[in-house]
Protein backbone atom coordinates (compact mmCIF):
# COMPACT_ATOMS: atom_id res chain seq x y z
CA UNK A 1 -28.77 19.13 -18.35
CA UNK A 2 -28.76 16.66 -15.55
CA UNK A 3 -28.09 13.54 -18.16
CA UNK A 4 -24.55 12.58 -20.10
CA UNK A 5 -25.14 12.84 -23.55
CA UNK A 6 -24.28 9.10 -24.91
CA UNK A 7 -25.02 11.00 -28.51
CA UNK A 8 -22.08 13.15 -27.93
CA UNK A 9 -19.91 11.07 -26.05
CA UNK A 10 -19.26 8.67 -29.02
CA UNK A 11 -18.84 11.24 -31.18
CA UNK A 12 -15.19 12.07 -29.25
CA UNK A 13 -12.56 12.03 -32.22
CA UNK A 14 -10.42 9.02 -33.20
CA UNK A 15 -7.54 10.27 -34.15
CA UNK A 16 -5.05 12.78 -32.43
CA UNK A 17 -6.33 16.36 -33.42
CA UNK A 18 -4.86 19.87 -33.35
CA UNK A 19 -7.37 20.46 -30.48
CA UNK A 20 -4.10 19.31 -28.22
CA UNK A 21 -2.47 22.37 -28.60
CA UNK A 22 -5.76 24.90 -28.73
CA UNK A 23 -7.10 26.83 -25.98
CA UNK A 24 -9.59 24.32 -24.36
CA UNK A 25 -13.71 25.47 -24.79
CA UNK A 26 -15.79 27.41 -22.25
CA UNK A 27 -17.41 24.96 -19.96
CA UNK A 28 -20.54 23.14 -21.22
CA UNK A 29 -23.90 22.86 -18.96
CA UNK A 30 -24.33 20.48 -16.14
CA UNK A 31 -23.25 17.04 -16.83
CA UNK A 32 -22.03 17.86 -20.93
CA UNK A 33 -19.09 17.32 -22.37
CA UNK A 34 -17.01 20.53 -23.01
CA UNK A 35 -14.33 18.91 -25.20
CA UNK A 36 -13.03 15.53 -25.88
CA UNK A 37 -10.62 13.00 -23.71
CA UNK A 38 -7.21 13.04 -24.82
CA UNK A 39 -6.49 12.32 -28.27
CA UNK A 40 -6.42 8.83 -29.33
CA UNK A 41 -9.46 5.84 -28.79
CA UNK A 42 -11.33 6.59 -25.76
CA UNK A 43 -13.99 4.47 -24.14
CA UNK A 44 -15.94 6.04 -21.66
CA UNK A 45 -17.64 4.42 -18.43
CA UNK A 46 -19.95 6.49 -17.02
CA UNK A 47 -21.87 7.01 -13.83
CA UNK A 48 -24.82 8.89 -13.75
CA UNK A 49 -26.98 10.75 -10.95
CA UNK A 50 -25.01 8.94 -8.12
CA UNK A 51 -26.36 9.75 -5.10
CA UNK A 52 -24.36 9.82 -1.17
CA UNK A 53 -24.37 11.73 1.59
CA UNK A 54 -21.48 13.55 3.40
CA UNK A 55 -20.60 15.66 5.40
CA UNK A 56 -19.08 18.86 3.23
CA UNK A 57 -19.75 23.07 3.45
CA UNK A 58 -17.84 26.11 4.51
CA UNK A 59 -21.11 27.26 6.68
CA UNK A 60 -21.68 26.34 10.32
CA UNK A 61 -25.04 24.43 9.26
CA UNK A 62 -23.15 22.14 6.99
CA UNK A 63 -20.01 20.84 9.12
CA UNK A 64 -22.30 18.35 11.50
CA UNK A 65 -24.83 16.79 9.58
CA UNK A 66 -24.79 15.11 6.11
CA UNK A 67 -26.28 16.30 3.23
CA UNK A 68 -26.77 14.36 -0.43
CA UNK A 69 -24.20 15.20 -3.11
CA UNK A 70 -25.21 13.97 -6.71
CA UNK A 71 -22.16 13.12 -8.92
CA UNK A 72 -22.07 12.29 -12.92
CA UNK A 73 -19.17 10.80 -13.91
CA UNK A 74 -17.50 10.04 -17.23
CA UNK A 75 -14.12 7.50 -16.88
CA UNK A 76 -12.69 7.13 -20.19
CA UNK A 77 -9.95 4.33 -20.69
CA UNK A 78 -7.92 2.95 -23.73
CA UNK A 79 -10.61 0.98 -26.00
CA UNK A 80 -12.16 -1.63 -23.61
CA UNK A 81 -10.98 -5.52 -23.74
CA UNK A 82 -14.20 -5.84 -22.29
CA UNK A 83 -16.08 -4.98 -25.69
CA UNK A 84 -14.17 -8.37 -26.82
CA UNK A 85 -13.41 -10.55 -23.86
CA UNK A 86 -17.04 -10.01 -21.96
CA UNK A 87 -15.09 -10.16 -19.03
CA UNK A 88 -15.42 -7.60 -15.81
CA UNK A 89 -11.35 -7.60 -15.41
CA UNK A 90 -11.39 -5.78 -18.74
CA UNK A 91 -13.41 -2.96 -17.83
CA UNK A 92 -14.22 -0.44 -14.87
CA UNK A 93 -16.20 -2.08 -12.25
CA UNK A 94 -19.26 0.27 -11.85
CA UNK A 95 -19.75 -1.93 -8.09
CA UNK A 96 -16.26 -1.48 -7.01
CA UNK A 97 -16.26 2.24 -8.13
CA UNK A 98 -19.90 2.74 -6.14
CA UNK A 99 -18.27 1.52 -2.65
CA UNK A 100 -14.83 3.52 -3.16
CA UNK A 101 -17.25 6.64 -3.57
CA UNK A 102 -19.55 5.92 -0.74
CA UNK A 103 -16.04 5.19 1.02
CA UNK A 104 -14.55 8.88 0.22
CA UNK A 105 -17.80 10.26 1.22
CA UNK A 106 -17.33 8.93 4.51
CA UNK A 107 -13.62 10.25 5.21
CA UNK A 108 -12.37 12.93 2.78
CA UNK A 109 -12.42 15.93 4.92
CA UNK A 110 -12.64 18.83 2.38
CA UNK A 111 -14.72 21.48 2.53
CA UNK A 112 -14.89 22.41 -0.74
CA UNK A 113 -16.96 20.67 -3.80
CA UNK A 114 -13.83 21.56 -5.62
CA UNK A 115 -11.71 19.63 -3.39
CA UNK A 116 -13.82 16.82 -3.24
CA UNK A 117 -14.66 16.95 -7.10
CA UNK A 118 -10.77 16.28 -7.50
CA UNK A 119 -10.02 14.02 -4.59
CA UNK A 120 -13.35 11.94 -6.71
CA UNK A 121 -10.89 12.20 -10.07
CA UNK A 122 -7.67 11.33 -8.14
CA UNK A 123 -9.20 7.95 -7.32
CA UNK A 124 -10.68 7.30 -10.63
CA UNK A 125 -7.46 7.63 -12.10
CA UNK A 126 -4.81 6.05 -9.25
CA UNK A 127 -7.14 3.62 -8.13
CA UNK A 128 -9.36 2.29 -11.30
CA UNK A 129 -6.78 3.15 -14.29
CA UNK A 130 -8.60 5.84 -15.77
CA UNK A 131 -7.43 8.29 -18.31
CA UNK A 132 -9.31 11.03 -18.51
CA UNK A 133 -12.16 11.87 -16.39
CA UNK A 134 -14.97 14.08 -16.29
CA UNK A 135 -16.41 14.68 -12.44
CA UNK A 136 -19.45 16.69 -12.11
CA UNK A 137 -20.42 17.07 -8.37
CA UNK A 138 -23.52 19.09 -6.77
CA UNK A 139 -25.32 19.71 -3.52
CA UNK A 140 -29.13 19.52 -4.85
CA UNK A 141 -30.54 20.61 -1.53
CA UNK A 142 -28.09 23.80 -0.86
CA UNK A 143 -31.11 26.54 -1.71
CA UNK A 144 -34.48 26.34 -2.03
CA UNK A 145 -34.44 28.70 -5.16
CA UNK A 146 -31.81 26.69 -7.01
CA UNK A 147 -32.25 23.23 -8.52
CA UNK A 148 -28.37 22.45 -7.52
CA UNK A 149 -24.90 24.57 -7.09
CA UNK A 150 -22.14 22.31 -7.81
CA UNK A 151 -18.58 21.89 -10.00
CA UNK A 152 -17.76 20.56 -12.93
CA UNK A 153 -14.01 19.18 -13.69
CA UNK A 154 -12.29 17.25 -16.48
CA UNK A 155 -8.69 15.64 -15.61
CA UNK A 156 -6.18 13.35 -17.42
CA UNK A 157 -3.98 10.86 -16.04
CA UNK A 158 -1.13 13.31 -16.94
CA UNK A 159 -2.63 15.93 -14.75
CA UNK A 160 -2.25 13.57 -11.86
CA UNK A 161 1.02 13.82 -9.81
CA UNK A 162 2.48 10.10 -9.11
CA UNK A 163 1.11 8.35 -6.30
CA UNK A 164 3.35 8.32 -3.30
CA UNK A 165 4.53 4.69 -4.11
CA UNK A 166 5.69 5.50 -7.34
CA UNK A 167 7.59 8.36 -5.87
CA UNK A 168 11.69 8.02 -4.95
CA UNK A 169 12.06 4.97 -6.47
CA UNK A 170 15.33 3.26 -6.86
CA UNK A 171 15.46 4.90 -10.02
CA UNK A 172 15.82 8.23 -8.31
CA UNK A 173 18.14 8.12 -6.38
CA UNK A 174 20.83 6.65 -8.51
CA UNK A 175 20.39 9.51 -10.38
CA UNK A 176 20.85 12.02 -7.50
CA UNK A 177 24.91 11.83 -7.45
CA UNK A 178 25.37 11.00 -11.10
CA UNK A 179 28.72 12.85 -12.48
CA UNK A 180 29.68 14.05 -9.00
CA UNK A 181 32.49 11.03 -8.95
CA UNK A 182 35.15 11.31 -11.33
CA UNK A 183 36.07 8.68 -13.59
């Protein structure tokens, strides 16, 4: 299934759900959900069929030209302001998202779509305040026998180690030598 299934994306549960604590699903085909965001509200922005070329392979043939990589991407976010203040601020810009991929296309440096797939998620959620994710990432020209070979990965902001800038704060290092001077 190359298309996100709107039908089953809004069915993702409202409320917070025992299905924190189960054993998450088998994966779902191409592009479907597999299980819902984290509990609570979730909006979800999505990309679909996004189309850029880079350079990415382990094979000798892949390392020096560029090939097309198609990506389908669900963002989900906190219930959108947008839906009430019509305003772009409010939401994910679908623009500013398009040029940061085309960006990382140009200078990631992995080999791997796996690598790639979550360097995609990592900027979703550090860069445009996503919660939850779901990256789907193929190479559509890879065989001639195969429609596409690609990866499929769901991550939450929670999965996501702090940015570097959020890292050794102040906060830190007071901490560091607390109780090792005696009162």
């Amino acid at each position: 299934m190359d298309r996100i299934d709107i039908a089953r994306l809004a069915s993702f549960p409202i409320a917070a759900s025992t299905a924190d604590t189960a054993a998450p699903r088998a994966s779902a085909p191409w592009g479907a959900p597999s299980e819902a965001p984290p509990a609570g509200r979730m909006d979800v922005v999505f990309i679909e069929n996004f189309i850029g070329q880079t350079i990415i392979g382990i094979d000798s043939s892949e390392l020096h030209v560029p090939q097309p990589v198609r990506m389908n991407l669900a963002i989900g976010v906190p219930a959108l302001r947008a839906c009430a203040t019509d305003r772009i601020e409010d939401t994910i810009n679908y623009a500013a998202v398009r040029a940061a991929l085309h960006a990382l296309l140009e200078s990631h440096g992995v080999r791997l779509l796996e690598a790639l797939a979550e360097a995609v998620a990592r900027l979703l959620i550090n860069d445009f305040g996503a919660h939850w994710v779901r990256v789907a990432l193929a190479k559509p020209a890879k065989f001639d026998d195969v429609a596409a070979v690609g990866v499929q990965i769901e991550r939450q902001r929670s999965d996501m180690p702090k940015p570097a800038a959020a890292q050794g704060g102040l906060a830190d290092y007071a901490s560091l030598g607390q109780g090792l001077i005696p009162n």
